[in-house]
Protein backbone atom coordinates (compact mmCIF):
# COMPACT_ATOMS: atom_id res chain seq x y z
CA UNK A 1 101.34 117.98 81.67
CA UNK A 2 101.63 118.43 85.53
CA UNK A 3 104.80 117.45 87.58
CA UNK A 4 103.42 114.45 89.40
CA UNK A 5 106.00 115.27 92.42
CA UNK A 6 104.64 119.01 92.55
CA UNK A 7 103.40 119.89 96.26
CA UNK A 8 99.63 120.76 94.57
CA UNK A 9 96.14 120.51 95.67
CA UNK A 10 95.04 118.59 92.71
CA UNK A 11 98.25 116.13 93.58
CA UNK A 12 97.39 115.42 96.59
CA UNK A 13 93.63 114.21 95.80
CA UNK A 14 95.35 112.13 93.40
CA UNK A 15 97.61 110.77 95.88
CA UNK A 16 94.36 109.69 98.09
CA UNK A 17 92.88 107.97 95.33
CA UNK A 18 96.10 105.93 94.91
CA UNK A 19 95.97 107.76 91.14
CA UNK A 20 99.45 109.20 91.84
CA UNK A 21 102.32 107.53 94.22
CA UNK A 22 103.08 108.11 98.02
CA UNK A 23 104.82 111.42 97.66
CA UNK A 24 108.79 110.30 98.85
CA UNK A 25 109.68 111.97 101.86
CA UNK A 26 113.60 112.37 101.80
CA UNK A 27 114.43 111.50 105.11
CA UNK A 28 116.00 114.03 107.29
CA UNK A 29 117.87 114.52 110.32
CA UNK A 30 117.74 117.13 112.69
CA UNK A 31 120.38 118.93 114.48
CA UNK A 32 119.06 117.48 117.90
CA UNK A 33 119.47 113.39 116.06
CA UNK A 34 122.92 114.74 115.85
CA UNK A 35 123.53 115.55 119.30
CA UNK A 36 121.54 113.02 120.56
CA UNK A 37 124.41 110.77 118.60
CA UNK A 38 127.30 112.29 119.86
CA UNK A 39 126.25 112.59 123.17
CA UNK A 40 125.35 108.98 123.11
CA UNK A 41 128.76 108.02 122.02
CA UNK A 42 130.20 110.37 124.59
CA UNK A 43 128.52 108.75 127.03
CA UNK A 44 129.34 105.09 125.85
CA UNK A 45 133.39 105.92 125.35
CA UNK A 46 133.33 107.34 129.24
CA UNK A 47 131.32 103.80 130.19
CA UNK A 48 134.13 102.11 128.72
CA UNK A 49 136.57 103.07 131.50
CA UNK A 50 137.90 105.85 129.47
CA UNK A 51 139.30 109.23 131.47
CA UNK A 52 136.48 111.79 132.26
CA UNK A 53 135.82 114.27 129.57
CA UNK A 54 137.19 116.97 132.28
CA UNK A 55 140.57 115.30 132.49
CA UNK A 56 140.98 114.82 128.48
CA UNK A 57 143.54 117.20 126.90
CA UNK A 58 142.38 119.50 123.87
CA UNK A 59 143.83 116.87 121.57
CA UNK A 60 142.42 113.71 123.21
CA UNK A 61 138.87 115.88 122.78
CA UNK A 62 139.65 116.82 118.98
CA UNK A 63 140.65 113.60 118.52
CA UNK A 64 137.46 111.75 120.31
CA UNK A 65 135.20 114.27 118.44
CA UNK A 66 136.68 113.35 115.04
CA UNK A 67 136.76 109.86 115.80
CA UNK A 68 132.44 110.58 116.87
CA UNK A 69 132.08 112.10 113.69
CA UNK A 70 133.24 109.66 111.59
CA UNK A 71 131.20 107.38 112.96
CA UNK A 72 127.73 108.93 112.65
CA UNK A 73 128.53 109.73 109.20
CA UNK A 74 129.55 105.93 108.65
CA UNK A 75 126.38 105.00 110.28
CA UNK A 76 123.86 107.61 108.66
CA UNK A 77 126.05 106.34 105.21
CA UNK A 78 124.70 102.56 106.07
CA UNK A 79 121.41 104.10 106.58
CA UNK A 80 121.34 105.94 103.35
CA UNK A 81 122.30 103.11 101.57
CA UNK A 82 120.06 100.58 102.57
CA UNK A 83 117.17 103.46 101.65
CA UNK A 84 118.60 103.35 98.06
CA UNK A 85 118.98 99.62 97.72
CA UNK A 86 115.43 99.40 98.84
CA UNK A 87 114.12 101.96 96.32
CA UNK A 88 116.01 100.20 93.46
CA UNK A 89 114.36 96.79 94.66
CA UNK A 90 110.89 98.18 93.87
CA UNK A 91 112.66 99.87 90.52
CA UNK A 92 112.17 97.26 88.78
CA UNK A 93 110.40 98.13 85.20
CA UNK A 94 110.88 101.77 83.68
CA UNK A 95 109.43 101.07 80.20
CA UNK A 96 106.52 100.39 78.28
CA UNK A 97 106.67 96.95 76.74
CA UNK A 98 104.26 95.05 74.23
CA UNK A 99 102.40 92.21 74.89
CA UNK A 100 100.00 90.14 73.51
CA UNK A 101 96.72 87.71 74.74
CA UNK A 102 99.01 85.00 75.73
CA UNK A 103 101.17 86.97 77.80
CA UNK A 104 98.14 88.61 79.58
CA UNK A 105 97.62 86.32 82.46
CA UNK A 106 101.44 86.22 83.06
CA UNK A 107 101.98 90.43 82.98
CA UNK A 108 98.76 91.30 84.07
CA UNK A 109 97.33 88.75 86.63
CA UNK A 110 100.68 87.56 87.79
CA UNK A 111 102.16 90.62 88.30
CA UNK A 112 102.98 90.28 92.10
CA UNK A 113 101.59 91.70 95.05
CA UNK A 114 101.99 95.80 95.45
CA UNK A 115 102.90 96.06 91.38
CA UNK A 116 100.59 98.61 89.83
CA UNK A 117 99.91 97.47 85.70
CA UNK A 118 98.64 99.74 83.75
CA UNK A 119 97.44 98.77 80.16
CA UNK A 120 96.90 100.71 77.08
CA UNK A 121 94.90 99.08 74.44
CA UNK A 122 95.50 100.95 71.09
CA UNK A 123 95.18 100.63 67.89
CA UNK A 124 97.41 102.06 65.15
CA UNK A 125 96.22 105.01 62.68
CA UNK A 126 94.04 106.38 65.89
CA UNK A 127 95.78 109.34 66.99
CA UNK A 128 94.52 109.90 70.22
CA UNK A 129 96.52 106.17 70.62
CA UNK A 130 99.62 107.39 69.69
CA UNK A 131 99.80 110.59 71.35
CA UNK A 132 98.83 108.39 74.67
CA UNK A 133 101.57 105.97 73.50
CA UNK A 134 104.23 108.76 73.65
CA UNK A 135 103.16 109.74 76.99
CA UNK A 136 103.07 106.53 78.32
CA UNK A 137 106.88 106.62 77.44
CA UNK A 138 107.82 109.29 79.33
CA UNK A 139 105.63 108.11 82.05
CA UNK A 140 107.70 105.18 82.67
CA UNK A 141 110.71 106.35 83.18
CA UNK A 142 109.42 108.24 86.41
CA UNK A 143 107.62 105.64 88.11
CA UNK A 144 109.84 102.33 87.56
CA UNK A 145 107.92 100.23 90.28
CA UNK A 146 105.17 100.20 87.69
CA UNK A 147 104.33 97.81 84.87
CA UNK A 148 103.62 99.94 82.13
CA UNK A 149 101.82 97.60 78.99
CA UNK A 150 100.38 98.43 75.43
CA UNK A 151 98.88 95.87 73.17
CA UNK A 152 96.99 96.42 70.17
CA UNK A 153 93.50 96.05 71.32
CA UNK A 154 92.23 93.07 68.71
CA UNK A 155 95.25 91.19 69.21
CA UNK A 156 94.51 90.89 72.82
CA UNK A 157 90.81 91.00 73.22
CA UNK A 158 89.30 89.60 69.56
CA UNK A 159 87.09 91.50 68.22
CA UNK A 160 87.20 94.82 70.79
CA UNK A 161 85.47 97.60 69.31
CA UNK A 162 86.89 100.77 67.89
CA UNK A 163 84.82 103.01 69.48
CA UNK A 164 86.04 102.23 72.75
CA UNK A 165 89.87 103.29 71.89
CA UNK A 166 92.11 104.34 73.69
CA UNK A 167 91.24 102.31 76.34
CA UNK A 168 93.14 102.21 79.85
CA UNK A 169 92.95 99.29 82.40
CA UNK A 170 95.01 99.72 85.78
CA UNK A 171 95.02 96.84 88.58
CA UNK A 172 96.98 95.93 91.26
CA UNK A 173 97.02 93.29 93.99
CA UNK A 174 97.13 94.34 97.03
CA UNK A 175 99.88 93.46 100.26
């Protein structure tokens, strides 16, 4: 089986048929964000009625720098947080779970908006079932923002046919 976060060709059409997930950028900044920062806070502290930067000692400087430092590194902290609070918002299933034709409308229809379901109807003793069963388990795991379901297909639609096992259905509702 592919890696799903692999930089491919065939990925990437997958991404723009919203088969596979936004690929997560990490964010990054750049040596000039950096600057930008601490020239920034330069600029501020000397606003504040501070001495010039010309008539600062070596120690006031080290000690204005460090001060500078800590502070984008506080700030880009905040920032990394609240990017890792926000991913473990959407995080919110991770596992395949069983349901059953009364708890269709509920996990299916009412799944919110933006929550991809994706349903495996399966019947035991078919072994194309269980092998999709086992790889629906280690799907999960990777992409917790979505609902991954598996009901035995006569228990939720009566009388479903065989022949049509394994049998996928994936919706979503949109933002």
């Amino acid at each position: 089986m592919q890696n799903p976060n692999e930089d491919t060709e065939w990925n990437d059409i997958l991404r723009a048929k919203g088969i596979l997930p936004p690929k997560k950028e990490e964010p990054t900044i750049s040596e000039d964000t950096v600057v930008q920062l601490v020239e920034d806070a330069v600029q501020q502290r000397i606003g504040q009625g501070s001495k010039a930067i010309e008539d600062m000692t070596l120690d006031e400087l080290d000690e204005m720098e460090d001060e500078e430092d800590d502070r984008v590194l506080h700030q880009y902290r905040q920032q990394r947080m609240a990017e890792i609070l926000a991913a473990q918002s959407k995080a919110k299933y991770g596992s395949v779970r069983e349901i059953s034709a009364v708890d269709y409308v509920d996990e299916v229809n009412k799944a919110g908006e933006g929550v991809w379901v994706v349903l495996h109807l399966y019947k035991t003793g078919i072994p194309l079932c269980a092998l999709i069963n086992q790889h629906l388990y280690q799907l999960a795991p990777k992409f917790p923002a979505t609902k991954f379901l598996k009901s035995i297909s006569t228990t939720c639609i009566p009388n479903y046919p065989d022949r049509n096992l394994p049998t996928f259905l994936s919706t979503t509702r949109e933002r």
